[in-house]
Protein backbone atom coordinates (compact mmCIF):
# COMPACT_ATOMS: atom_id res chain seq x y z
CA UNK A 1 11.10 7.28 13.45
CA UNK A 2 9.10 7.60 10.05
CA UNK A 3 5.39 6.87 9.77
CA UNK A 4 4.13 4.51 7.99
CA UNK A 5 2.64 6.76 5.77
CA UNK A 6 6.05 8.48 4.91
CA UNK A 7 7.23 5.17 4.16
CA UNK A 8 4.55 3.75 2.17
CA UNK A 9 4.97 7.87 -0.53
CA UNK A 10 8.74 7.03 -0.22
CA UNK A 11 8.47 3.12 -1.23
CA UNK A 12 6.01 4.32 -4.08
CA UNK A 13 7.69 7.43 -5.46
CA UNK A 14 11.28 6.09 -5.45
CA UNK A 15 9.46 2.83 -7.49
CA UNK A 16 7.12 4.15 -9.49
CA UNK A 17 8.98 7.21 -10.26
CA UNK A 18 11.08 4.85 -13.21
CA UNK A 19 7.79 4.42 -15.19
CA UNK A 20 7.39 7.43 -17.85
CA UNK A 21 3.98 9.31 -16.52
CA UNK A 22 3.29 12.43 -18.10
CA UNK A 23 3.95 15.11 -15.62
CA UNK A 24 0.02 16.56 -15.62
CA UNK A 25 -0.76 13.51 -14.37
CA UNK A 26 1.95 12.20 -12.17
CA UNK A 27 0.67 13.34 -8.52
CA UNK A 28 -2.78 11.50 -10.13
CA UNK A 29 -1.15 8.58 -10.47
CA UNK A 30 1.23 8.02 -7.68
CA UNK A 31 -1.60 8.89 -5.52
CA UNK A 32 -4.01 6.59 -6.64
CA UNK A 33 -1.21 4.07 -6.81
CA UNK A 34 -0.77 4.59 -3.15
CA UNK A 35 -5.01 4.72 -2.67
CA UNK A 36 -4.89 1.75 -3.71
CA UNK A 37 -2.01 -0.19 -1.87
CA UNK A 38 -3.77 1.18 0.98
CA UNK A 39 -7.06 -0.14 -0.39
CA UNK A 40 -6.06 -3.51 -1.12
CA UNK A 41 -4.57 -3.67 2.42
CA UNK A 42 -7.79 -2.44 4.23
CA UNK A 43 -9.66 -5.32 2.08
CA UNK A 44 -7.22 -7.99 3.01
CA UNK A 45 -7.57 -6.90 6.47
CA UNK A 46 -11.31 -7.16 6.62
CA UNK A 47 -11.20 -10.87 5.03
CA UNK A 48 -11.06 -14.04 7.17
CA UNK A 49 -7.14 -15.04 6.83
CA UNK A 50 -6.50 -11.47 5.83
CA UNK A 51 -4.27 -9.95 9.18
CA UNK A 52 -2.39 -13.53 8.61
CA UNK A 53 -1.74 -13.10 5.15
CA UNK A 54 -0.60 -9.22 5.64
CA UNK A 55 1.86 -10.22 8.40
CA UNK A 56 3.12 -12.69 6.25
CA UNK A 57 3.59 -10.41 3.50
CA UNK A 58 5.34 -8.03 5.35
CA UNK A 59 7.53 -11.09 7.66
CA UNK A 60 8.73 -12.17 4.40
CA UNK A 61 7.03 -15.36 4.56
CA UNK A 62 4.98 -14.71 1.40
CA UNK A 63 5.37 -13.74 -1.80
CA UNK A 64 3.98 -9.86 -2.88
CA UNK A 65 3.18 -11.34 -6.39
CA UNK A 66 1.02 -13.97 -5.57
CA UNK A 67 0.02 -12.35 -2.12
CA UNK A 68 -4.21 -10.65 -1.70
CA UNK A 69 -2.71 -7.31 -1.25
CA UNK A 70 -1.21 -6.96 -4.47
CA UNK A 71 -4.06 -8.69 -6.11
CA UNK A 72 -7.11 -6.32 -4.44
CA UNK A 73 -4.43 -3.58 -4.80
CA UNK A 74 -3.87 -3.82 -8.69
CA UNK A 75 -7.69 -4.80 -9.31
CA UNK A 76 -8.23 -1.10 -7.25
CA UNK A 77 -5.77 0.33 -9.32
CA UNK A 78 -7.13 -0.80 -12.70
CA UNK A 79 -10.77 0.30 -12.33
CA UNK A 80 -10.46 3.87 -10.14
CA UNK A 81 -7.48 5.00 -11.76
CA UNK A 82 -5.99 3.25 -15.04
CA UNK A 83 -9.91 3.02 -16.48
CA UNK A 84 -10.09 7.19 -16.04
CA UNK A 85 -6.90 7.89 -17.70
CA UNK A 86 -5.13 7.33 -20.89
CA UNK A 87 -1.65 5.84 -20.02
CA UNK A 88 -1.49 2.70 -22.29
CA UNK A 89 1.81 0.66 -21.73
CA UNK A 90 2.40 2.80 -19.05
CA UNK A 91 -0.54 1.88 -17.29
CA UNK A 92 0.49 -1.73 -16.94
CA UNK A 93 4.06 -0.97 -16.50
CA UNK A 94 2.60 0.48 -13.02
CA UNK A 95 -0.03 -1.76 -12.06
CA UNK A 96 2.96 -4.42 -12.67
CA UNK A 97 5.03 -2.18 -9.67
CA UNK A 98 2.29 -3.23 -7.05
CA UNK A 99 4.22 -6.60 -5.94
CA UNK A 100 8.02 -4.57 -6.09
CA UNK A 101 6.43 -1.60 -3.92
CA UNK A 102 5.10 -4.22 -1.31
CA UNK A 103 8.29 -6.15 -0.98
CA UNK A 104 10.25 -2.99 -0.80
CA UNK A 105 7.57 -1.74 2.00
CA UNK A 106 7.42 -4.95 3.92
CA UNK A 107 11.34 -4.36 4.23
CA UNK A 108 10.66 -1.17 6.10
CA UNK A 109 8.67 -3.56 8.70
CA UNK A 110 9.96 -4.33 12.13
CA UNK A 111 9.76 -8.23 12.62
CA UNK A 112 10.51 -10.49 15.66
CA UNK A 113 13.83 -8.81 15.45
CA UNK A 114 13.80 -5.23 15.59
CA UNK A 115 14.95 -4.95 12.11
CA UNK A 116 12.98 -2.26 9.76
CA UNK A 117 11.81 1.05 10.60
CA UNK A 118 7.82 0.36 11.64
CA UNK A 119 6.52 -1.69 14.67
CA UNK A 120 4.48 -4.23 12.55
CA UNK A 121 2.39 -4.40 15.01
CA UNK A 122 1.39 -1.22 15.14
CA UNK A 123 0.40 -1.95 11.42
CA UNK A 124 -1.31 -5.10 12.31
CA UNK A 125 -3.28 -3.00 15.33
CA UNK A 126 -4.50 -0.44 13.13
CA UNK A 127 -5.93 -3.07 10.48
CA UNK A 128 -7.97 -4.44 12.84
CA UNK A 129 -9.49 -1.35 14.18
CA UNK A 130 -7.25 -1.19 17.65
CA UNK A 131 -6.14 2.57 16.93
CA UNK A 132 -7.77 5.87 16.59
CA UNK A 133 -8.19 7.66 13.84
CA UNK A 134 -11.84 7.66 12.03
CA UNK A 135 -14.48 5.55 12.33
CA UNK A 136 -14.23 1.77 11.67
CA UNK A 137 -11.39 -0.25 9.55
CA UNK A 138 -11.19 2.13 6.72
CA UNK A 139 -10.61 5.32 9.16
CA UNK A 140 -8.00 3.54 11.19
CA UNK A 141 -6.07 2.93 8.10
CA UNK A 142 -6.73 5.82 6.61
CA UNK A 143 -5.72 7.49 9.79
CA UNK A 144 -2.43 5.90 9.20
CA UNK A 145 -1.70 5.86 5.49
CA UNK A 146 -3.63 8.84 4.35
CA UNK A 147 -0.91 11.14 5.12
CA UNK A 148 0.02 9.78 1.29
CA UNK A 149 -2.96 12.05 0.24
CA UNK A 150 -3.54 14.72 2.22
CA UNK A 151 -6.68 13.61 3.93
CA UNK A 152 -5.27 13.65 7.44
């Protein structure tokens, strides 16, 4: 079985990989893209509504373009990586992936049916803090995702 974090690179390379990035800057950039899914999934979490809205996301039952994630996601993505770097049109060809990587991921999700490839419960669990890895929210899902960066 694939972690989530596996996943998550996979979903965001084989997306994002379409939009011209020059190559200096292309780990840069797919790894703040993915710091910032991750991001806008941590600050869902920690809002009241937030594990709802995530497992609705992820069940299908909600929309990735009009959904929090993609919103605290692309907002994360703007000012800690877009604002540093010169990309132009590229730039918002990118932050405009954020909903396409999400749906993509939440079809990697197990649901009430076994289908996908991660529990998302396990997911769920980790948002709120049931699962070890760091110290509060941030260093659960960190403890999860940050495989994408090498923090682990």
């Amino acid at each position: 079985m694939a972690s989530i974090s596996d996943l998550l690179l996979q979903t965001v390379r084989s997306t994002a990989g379409k939009v011209n990035v020059p190559s200096n800057l292309s780990n840069q950039v797919l790894g703040g893209l993915s710091d910032s899914i991750l991001g806008g999934l941590t600050q869902t979490a920690s809002t009241p509504g937030g594990l709802n809205a995530i497992k609705d996301l992820f069940g299908g039952k909600a929309d990735a373009a009009t959904s929090p994630v993609t919103q605290a996601a692309g907002n994360l993505f703007q000012n800690n990586i877009l604002s540093k770097l010169n990309l132009g049109a590229a730039g918002a060809s990118l932050t405009a992936l954020i909903p396409t990587i999400l749906t993509k991921f939440s079809g990697l999700i197990k649901d009430r049916d076994g289908d996908g490839d991660v529990d998302i419960n396990d997911v769920l669990l980790a948002l709120k803090g049931g699962n070890a890895g760091g110290s509060g929210l941030l260093g659960t899902v960190t403890g999860i995702l940050g495989g994408l960066f090498g923090k682990n």
